[in-house]
PDB file of N, CA and C in Angstrom:
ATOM      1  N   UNK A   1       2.217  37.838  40.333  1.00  0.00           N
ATOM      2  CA  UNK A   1       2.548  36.864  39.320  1.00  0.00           C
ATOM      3  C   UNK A   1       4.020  37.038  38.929  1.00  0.00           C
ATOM      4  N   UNK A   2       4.879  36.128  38.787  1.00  0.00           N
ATOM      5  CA  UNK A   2       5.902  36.061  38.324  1.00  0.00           C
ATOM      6  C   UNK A   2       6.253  36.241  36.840  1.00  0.00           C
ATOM      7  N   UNK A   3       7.178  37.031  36.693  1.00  0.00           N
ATOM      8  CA  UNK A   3       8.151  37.209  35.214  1.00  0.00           C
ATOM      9  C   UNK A   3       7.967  36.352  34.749  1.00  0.00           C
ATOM     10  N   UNK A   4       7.947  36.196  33.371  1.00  0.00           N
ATOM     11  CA  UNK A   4       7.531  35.588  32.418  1.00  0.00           C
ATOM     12  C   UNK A   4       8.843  34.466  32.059  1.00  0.00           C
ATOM     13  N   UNK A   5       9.948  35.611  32.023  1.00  0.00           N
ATOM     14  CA  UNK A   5      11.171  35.578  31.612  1.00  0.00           C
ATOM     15  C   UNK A   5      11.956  34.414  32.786  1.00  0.00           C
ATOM     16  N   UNK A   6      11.565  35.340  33.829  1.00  0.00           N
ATOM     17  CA  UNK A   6      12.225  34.276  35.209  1.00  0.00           C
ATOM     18  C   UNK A   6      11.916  32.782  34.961  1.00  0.00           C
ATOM     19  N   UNK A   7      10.498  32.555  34.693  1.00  0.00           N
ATOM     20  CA  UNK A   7       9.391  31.218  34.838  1.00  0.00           C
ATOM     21  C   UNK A   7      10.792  30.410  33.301  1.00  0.00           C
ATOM     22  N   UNK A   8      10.510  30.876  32.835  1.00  0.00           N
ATOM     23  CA  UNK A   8      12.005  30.251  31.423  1.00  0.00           C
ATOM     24  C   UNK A   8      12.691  29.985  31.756  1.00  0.00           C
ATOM     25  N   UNK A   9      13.130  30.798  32.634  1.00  0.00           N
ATOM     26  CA  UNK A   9      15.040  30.523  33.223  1.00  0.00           C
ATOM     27  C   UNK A   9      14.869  29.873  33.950  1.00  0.00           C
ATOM     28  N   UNK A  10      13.854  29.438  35.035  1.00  0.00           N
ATOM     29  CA  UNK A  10      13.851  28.305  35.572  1.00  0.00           C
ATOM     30  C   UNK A  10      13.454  26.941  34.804  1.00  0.00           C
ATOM     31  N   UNK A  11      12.724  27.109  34.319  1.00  0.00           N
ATOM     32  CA  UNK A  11      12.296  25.515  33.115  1.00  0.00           C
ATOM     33  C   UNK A  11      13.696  25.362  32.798  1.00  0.00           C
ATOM     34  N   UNK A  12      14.150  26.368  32.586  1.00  0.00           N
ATOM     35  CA  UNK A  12      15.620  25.949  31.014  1.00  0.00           C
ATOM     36  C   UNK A  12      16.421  25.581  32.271  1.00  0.00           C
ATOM     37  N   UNK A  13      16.265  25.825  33.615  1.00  0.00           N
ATOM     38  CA  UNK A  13      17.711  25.268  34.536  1.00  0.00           C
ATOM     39  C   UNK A  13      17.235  24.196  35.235  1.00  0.00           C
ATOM     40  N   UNK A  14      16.402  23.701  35.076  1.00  0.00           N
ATOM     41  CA  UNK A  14      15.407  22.664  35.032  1.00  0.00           C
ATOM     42  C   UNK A  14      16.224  21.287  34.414  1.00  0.00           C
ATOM     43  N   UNK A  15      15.440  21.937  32.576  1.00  0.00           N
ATOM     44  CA  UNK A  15      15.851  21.041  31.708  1.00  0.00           C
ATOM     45  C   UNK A  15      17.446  20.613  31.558  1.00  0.00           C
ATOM     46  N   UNK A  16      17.840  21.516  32.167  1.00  0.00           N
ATOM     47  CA  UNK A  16      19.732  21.463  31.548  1.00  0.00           C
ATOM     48  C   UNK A  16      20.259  20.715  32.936  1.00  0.00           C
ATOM     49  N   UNK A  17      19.884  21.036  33.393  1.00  0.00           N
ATOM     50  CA  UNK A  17      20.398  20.558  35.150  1.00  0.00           C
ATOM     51  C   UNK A  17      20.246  18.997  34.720  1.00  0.00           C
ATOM     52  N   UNK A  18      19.261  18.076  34.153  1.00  0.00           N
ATOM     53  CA  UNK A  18      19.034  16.938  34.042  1.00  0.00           C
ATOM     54  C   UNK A  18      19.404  16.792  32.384  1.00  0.00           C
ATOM     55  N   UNK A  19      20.110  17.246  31.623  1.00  0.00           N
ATOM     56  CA  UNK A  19      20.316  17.125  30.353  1.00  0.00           C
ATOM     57  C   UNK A  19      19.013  16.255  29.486  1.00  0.00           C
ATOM     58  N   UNK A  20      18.061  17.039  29.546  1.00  0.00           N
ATOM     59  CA  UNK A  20      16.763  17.085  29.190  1.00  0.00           C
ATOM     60  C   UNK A  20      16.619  17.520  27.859  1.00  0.00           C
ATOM     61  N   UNK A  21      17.453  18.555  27.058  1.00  0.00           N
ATOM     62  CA  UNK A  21      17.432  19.005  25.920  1.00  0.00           C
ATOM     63  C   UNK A  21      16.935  17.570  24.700  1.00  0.00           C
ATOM     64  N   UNK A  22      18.446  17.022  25.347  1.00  0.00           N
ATOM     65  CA  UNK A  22      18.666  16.185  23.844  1.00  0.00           C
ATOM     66  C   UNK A  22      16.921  15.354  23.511  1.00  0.00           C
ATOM     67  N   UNK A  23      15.970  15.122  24.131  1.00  0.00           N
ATOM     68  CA  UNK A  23      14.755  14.576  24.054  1.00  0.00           C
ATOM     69  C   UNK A  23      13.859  15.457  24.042  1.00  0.00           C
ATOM     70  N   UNK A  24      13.987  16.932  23.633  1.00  0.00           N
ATOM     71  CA  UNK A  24      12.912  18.127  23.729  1.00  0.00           C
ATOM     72  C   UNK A  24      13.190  18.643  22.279  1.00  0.00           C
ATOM     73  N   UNK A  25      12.654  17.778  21.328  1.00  0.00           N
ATOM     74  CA  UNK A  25      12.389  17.906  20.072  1.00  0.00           C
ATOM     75  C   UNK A  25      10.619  18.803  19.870  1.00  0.00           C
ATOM     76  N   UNK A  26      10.957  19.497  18.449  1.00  0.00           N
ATOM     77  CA  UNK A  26       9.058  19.987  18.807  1.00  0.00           C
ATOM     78  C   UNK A  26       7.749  19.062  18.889  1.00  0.00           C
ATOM     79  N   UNK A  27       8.609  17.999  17.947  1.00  0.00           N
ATOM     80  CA  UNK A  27       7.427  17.045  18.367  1.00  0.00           C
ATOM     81  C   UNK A  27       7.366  16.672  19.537  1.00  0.00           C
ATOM     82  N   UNK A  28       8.029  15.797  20.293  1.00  0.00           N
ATOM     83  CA  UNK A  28       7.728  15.473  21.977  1.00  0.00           C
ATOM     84  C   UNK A  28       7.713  16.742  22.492  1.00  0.00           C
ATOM     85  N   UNK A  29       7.744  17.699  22.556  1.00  0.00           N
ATOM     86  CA  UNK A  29       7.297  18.731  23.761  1.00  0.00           C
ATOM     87  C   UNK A  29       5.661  18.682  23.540  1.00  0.00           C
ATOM     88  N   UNK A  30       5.530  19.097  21.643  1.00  0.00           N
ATOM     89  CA  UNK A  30       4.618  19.065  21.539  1.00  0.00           C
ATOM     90  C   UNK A  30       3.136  18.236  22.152  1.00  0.00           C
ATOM     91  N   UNK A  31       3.681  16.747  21.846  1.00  0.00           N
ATOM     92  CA  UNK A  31       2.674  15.776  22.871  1.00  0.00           C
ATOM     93  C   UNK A  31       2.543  15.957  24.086  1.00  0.00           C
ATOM     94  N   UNK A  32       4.075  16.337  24.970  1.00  0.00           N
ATOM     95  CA  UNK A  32       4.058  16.754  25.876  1.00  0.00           C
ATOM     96  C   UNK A  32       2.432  17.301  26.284  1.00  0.00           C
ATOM     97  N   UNK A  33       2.829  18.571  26.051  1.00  0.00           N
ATOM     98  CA  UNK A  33       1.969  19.415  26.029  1.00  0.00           C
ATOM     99  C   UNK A  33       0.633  19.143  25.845  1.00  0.00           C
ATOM    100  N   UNK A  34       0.149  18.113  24.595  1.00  0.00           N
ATOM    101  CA  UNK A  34      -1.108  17.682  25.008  1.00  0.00           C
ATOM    102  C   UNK A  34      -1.612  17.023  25.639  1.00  0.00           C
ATOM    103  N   UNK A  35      -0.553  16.022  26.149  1.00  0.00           N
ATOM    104  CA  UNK A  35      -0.960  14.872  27.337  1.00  0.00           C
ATOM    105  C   UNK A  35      -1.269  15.721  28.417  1.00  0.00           C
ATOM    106  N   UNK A  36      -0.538  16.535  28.776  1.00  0.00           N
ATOM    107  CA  UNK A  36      -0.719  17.464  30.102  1.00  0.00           C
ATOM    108  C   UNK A  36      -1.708  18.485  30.016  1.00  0.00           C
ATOM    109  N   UNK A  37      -2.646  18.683  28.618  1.00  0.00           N
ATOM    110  CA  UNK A  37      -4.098  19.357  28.868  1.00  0.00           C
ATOM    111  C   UNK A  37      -4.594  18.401  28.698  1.00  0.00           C
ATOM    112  N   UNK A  38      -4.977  16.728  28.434  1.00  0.00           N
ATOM    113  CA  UNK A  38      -5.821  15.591  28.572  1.00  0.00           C
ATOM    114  C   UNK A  38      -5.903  15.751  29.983  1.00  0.00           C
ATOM    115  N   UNK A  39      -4.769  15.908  30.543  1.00  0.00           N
ATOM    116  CA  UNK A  39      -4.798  15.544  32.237  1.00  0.00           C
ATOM    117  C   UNK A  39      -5.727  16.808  33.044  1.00  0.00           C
ATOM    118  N   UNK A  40      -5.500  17.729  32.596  1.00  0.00           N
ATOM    119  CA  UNK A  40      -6.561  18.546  32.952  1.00  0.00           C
ATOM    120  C   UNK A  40      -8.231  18.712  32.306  1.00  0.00           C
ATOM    121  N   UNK A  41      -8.542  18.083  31.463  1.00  0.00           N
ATOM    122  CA  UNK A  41      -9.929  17.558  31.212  1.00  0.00           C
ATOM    123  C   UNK A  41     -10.331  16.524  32.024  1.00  0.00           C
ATOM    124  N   UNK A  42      -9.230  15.852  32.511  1.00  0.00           N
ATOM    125  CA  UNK A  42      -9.681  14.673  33.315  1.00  0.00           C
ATOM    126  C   UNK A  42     -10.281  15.130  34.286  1.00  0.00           C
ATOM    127  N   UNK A  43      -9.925  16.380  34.891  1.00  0.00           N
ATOM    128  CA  UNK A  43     -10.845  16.202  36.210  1.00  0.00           C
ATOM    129  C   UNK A  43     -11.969  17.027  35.908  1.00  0.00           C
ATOM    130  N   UNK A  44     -12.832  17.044  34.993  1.00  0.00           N
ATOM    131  CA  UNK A  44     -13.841  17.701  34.586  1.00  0.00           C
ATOM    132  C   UNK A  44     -14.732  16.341  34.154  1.00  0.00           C
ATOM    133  N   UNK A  45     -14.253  15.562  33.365  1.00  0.00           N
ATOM    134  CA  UNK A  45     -14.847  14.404  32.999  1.00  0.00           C
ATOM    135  C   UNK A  45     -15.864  13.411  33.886  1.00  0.00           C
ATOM    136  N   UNK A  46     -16.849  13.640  33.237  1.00  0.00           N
ATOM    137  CA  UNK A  46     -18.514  12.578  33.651  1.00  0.00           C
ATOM    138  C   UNK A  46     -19.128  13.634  34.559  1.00  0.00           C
ATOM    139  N   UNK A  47     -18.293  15.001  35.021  1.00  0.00           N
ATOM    140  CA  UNK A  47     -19.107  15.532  36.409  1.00  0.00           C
ATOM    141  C   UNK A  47     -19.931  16.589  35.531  1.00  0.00           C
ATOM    142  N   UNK A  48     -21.260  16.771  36.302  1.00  0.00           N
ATOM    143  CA  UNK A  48     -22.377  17.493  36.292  1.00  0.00           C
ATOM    144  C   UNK A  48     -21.517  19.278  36.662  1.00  0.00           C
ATOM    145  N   UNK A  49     -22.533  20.072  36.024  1.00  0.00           N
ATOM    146  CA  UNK A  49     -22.379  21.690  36.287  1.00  0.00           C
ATOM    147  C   UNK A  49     -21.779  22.037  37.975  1.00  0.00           C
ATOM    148  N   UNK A  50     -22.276  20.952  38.867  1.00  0.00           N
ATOM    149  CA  UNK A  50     -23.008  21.332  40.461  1.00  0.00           C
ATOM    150  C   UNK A  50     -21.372  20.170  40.826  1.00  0.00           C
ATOM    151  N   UNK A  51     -21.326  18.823  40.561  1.00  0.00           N
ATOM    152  CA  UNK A  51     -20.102  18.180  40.083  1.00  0.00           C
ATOM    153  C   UNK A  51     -18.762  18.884  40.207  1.00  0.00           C
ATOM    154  N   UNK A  52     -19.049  19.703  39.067  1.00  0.00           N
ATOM    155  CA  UNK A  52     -17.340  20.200  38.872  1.00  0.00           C
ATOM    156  C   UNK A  52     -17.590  21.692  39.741  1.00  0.00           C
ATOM    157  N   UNK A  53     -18.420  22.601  40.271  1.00  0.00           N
ATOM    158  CA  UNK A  53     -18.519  23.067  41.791  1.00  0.00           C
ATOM    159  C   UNK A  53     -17.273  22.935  42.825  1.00  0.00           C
ATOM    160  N   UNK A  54     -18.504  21.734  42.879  1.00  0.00           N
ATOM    161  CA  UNK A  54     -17.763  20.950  43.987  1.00  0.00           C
ATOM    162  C   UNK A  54     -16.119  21.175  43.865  1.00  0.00           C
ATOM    163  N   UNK A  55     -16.338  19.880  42.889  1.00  0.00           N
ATOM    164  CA  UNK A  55     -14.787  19.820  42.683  1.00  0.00           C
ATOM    165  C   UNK A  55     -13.660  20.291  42.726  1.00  0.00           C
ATOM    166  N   UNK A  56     -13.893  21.642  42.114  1.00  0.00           N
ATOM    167  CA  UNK A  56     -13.060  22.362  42.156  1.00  0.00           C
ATOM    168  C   UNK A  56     -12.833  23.250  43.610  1.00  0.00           C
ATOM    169  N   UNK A  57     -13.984  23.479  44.350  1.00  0.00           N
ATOM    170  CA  UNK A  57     -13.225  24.110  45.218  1.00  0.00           C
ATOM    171  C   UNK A  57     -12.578  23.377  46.591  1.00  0.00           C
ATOM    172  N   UNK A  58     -12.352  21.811  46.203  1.00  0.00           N
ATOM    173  CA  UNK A  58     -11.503  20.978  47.079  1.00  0.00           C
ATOM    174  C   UNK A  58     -10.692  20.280  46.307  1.00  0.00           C
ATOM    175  N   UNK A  59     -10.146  20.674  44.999  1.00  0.00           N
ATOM    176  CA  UNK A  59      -9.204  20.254  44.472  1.00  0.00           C
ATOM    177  C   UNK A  59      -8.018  21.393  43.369  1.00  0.00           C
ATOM    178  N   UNK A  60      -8.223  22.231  43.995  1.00  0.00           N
ATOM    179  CA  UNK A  60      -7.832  23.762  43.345  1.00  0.00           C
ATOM    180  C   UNK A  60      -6.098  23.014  43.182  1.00  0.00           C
ATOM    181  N   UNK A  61      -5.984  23.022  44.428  1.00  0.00           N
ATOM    182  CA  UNK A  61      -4.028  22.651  43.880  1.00  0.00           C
ATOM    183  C   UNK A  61      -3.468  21.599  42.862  1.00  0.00           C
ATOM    184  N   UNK A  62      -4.324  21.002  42.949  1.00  0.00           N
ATOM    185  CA  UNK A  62      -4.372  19.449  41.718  1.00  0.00           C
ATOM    186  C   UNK A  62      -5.006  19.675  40.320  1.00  0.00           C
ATOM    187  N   UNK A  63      -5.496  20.618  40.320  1.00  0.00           N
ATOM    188  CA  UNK A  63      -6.165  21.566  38.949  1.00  0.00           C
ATOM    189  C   UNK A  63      -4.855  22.202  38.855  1.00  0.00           C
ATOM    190  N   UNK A  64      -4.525  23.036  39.079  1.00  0.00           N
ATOM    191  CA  UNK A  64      -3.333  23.977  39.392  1.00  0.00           C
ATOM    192  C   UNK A  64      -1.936  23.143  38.775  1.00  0.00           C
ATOM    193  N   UNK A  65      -1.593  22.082  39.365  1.00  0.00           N
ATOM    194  CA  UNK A  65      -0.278  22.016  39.412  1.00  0.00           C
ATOM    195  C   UNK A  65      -0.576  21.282  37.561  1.00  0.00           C
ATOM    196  N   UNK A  66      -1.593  20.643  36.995  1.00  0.00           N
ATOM    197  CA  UNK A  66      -2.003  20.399  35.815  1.00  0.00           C
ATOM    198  C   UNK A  66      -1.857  21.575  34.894  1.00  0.00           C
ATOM    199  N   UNK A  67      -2.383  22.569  35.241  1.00  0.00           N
ATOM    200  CA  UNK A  67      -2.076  23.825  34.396  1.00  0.00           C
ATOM    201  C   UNK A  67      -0.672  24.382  34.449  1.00  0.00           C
ATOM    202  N   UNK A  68      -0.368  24.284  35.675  1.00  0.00           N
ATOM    203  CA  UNK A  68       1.340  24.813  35.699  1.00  0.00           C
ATOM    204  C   UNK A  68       2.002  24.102  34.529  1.00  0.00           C
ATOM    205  N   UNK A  69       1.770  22.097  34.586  1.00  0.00           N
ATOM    206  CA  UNK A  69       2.661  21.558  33.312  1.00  0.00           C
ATOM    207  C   UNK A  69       2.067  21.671  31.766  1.00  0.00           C
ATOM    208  N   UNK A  70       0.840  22.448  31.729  1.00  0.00           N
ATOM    209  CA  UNK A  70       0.683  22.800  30.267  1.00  0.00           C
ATOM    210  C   UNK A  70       1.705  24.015  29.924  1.00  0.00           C
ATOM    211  N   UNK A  71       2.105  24.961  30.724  1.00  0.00           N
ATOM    212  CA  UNK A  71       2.146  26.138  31.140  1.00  0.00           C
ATOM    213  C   UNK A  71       3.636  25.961  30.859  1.00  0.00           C
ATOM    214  N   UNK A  72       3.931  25.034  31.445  1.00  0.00           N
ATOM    215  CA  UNK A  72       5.623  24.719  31.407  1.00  0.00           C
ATOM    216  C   UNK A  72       5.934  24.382  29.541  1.00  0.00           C
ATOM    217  N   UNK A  73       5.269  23.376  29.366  1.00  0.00           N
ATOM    218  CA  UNK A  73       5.498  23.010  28.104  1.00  0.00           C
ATOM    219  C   UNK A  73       5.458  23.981  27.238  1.00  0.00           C
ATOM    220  N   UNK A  74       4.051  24.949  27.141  1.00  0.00           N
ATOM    221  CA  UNK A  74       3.931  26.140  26.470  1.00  0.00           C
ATOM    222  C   UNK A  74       5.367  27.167  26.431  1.00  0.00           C
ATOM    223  N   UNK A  75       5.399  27.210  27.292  1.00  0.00           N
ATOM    224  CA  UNK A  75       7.106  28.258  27.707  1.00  0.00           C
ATOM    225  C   UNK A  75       8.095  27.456  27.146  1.00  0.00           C
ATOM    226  N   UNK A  76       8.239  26.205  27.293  1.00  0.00           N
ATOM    227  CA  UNK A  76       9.584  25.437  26.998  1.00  0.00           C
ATOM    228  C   UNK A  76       9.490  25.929  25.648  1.00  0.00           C
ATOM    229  N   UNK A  77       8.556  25.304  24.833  1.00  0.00           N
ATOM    230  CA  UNK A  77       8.356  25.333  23.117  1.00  0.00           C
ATOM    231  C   UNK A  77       8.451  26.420  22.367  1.00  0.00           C
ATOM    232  N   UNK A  78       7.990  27.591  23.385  1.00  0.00           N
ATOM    233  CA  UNK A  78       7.880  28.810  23.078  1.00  0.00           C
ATOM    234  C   UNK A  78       9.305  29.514  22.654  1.00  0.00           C
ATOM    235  N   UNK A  79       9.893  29.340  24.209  1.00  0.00           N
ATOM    236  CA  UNK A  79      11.609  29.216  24.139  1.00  0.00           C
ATOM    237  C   UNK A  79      12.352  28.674  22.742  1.00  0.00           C
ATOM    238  N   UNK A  80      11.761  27.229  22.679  1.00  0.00           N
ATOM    239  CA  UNK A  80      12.591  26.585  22.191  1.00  0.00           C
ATOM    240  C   UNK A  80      12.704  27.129  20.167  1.00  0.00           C
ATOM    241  N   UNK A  81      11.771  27.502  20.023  1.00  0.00           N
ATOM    242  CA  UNK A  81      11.234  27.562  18.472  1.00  0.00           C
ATOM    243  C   UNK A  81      11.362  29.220  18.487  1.00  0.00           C
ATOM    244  N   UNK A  82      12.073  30.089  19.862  1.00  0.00           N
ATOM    245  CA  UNK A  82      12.460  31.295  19.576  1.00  0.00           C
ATOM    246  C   UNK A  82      10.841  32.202  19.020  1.00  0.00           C
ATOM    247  N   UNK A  83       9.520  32.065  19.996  1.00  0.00           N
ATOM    248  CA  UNK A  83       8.547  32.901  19.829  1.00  0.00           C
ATOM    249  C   UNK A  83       8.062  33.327  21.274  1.00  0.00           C
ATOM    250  N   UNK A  84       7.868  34.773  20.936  1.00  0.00           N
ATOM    251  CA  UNK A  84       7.534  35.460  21.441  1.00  0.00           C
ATOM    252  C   UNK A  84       5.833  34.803  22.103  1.00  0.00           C
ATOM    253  N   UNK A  85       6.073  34.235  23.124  1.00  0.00           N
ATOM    254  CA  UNK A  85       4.549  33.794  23.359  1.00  0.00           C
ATOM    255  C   UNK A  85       3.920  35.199  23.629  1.00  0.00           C
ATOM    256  N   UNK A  86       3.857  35.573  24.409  1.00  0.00           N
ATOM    257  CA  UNK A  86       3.254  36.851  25.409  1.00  0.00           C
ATOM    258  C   UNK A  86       2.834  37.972  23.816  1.00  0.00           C
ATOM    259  N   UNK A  87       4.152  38.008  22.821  1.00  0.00           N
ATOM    260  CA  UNK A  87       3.312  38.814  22.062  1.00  0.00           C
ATOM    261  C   UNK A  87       2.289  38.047  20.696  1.00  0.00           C
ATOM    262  N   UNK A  88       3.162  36.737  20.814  1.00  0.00           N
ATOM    263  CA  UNK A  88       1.538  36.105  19.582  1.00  0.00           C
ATOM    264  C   UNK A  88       0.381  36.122  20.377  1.00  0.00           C
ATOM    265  N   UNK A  89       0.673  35.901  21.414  1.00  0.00           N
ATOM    266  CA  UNK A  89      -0.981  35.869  22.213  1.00  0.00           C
ATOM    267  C   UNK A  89      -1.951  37.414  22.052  1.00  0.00           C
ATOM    268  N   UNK A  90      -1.040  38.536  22.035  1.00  0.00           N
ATOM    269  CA  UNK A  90      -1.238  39.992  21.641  1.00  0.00           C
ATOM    270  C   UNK A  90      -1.698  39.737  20.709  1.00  0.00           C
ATOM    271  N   UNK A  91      -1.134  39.438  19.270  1.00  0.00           N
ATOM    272  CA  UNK A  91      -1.797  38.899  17.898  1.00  0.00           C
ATOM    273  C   UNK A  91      -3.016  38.579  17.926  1.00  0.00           C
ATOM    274  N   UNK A  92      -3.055  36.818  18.653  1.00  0.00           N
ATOM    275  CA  UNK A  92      -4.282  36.277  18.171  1.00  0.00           C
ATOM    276  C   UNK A  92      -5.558  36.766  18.772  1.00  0.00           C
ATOM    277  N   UNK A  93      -5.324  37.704  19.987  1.00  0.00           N
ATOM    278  CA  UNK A  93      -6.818  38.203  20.379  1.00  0.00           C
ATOM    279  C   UNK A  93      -6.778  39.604  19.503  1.00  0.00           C
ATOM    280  N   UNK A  94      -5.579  40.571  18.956  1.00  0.00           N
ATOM    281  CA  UNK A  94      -6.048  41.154  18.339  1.00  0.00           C
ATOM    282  C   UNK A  94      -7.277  40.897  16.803  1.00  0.00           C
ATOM    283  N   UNK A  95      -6.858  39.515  16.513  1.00  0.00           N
ATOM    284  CA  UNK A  95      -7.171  39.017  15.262  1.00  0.00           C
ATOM    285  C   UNK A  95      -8.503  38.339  15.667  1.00  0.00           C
ATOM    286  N   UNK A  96      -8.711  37.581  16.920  1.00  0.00           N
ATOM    287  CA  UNK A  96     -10.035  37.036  17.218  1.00  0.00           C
ATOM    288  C   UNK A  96     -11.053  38.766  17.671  1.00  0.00           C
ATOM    289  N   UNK A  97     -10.597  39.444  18.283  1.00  0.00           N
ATOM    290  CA  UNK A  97     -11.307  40.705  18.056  1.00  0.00           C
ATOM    291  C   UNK A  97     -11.802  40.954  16.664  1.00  0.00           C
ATOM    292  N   UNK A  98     -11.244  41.073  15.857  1.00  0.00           N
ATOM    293  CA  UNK A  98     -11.803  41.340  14.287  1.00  0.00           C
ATOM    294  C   UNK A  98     -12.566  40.099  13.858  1.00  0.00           C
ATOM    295  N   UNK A  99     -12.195  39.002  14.237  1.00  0.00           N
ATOM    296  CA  UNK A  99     -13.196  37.579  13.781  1.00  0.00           C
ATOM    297  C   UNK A  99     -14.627  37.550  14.798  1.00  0.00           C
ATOM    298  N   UNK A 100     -14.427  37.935  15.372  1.00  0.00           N
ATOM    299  CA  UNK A 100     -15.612  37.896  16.185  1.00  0.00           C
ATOM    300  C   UNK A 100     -16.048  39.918  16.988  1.00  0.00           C
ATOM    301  N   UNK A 101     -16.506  40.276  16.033  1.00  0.00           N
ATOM    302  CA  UNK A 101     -16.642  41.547  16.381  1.00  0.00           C
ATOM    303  C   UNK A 101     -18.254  41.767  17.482  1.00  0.00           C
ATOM    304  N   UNK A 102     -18.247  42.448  18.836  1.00  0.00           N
ATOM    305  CA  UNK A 102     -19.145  42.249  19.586  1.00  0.00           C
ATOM    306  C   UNK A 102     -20.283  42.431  19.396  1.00  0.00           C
ATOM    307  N   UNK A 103     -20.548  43.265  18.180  1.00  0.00           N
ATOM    308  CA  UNK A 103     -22.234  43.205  17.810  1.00  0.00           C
ATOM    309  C   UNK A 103     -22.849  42.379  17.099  1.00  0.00           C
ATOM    310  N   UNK A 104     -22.140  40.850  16.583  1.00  0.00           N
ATOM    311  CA  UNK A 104     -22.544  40.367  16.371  1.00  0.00           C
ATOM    312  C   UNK A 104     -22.342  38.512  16.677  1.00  0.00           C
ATOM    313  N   UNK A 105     -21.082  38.768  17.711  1.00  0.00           N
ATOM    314  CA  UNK A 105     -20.558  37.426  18.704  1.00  0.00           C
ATOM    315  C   UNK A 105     -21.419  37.228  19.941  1.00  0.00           C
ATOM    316  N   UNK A 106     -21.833  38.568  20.374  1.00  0.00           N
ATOM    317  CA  UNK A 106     -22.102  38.988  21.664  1.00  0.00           C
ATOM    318  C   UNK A 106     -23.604  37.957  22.093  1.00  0.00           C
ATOM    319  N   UNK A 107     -22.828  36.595  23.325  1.00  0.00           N
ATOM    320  CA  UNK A 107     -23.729  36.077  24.151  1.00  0.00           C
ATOM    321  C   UNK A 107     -23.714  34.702  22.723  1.00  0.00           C
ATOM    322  N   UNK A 108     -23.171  34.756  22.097  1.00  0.00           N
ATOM    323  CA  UNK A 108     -22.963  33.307  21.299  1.00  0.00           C
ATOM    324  C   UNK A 108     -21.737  32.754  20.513  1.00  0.00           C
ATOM    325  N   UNK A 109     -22.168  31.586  20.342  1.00  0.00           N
ATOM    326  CA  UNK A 109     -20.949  30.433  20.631  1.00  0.00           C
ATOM    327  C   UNK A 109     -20.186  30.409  19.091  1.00  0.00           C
ATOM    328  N   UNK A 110     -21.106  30.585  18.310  1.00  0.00           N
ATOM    329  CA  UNK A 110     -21.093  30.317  16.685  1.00  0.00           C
ATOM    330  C   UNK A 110     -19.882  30.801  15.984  1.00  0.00           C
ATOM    331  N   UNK A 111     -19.228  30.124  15.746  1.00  0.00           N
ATOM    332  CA  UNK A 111     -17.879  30.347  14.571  1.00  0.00           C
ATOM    333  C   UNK A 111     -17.599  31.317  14.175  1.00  0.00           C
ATOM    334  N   UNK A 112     -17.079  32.214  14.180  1.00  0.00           N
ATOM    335  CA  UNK A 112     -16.514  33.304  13.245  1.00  0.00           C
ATOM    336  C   UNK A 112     -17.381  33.616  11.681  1.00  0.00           C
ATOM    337  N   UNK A 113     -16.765  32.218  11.405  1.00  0.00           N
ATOM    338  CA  UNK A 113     -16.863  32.191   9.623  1.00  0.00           C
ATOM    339  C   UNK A 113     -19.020  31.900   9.813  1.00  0.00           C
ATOM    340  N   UNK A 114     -19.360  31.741  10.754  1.00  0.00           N
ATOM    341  CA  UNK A 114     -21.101  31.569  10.624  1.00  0.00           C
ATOM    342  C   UNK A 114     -21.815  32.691  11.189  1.00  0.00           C
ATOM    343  N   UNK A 115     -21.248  33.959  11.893  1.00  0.00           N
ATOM    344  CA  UNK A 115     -21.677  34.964  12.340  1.00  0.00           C
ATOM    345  C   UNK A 115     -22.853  35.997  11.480  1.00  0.00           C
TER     346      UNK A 115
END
């Protein structure tokens, strides 16, 4: 897997190479970003358990390159608003560890706050 850091420096020589900045406000990245996980629900959508199977294992690169542009956006924004993704993500599973502690999450779906 590639540097975290590298995967940035390429987005950011990306974005600058095409003077992309001036339209990468937090709000539009932000949508960005959700249009490009709609696009990856899409290929899950109407299919059965046996369905998305299938699916997926003859459409792995087209799943893939969908997650790469959530992935991109995530990093751009991340960059852009100066956060540490890699360590809030440290955070929030430290903090979903304490919200959902395993003797009483364990094998169900149920909310935190309904445990």
């Amino acid at each position: 897997m590639k540097d975290i850091n590298s995967l940035i420096k390429r987005i950011l020589k990306f974005r600058d190479e095409r003077d992309w900045k001036q339209f990468h406000n937090p709000k539009d990245v932000a949508i960005s970003l959700v249009l490009e996980a709609s696009e990856v629900m899409e290929h899950f959508q109407w299919k059965s358990e046996k369905e998305i199977a299938e699916y997926v294992s003859t459409n792995k690169s087209e799943i893939g390159e969908e997650l790469a542009d959530v992935l991109y956006w995530v990093l751009l924004m991340s960059h852009d608003l100066n956060i540490d993704v890699l360590e809030a993500l440290d955070k929030k599973i430290t903090k979903n560890e304490s919200k959902y502690p395993i003797e009483k999450a364990k094998g169900k779906h149920t909310k935190y706050n309904k445990l």
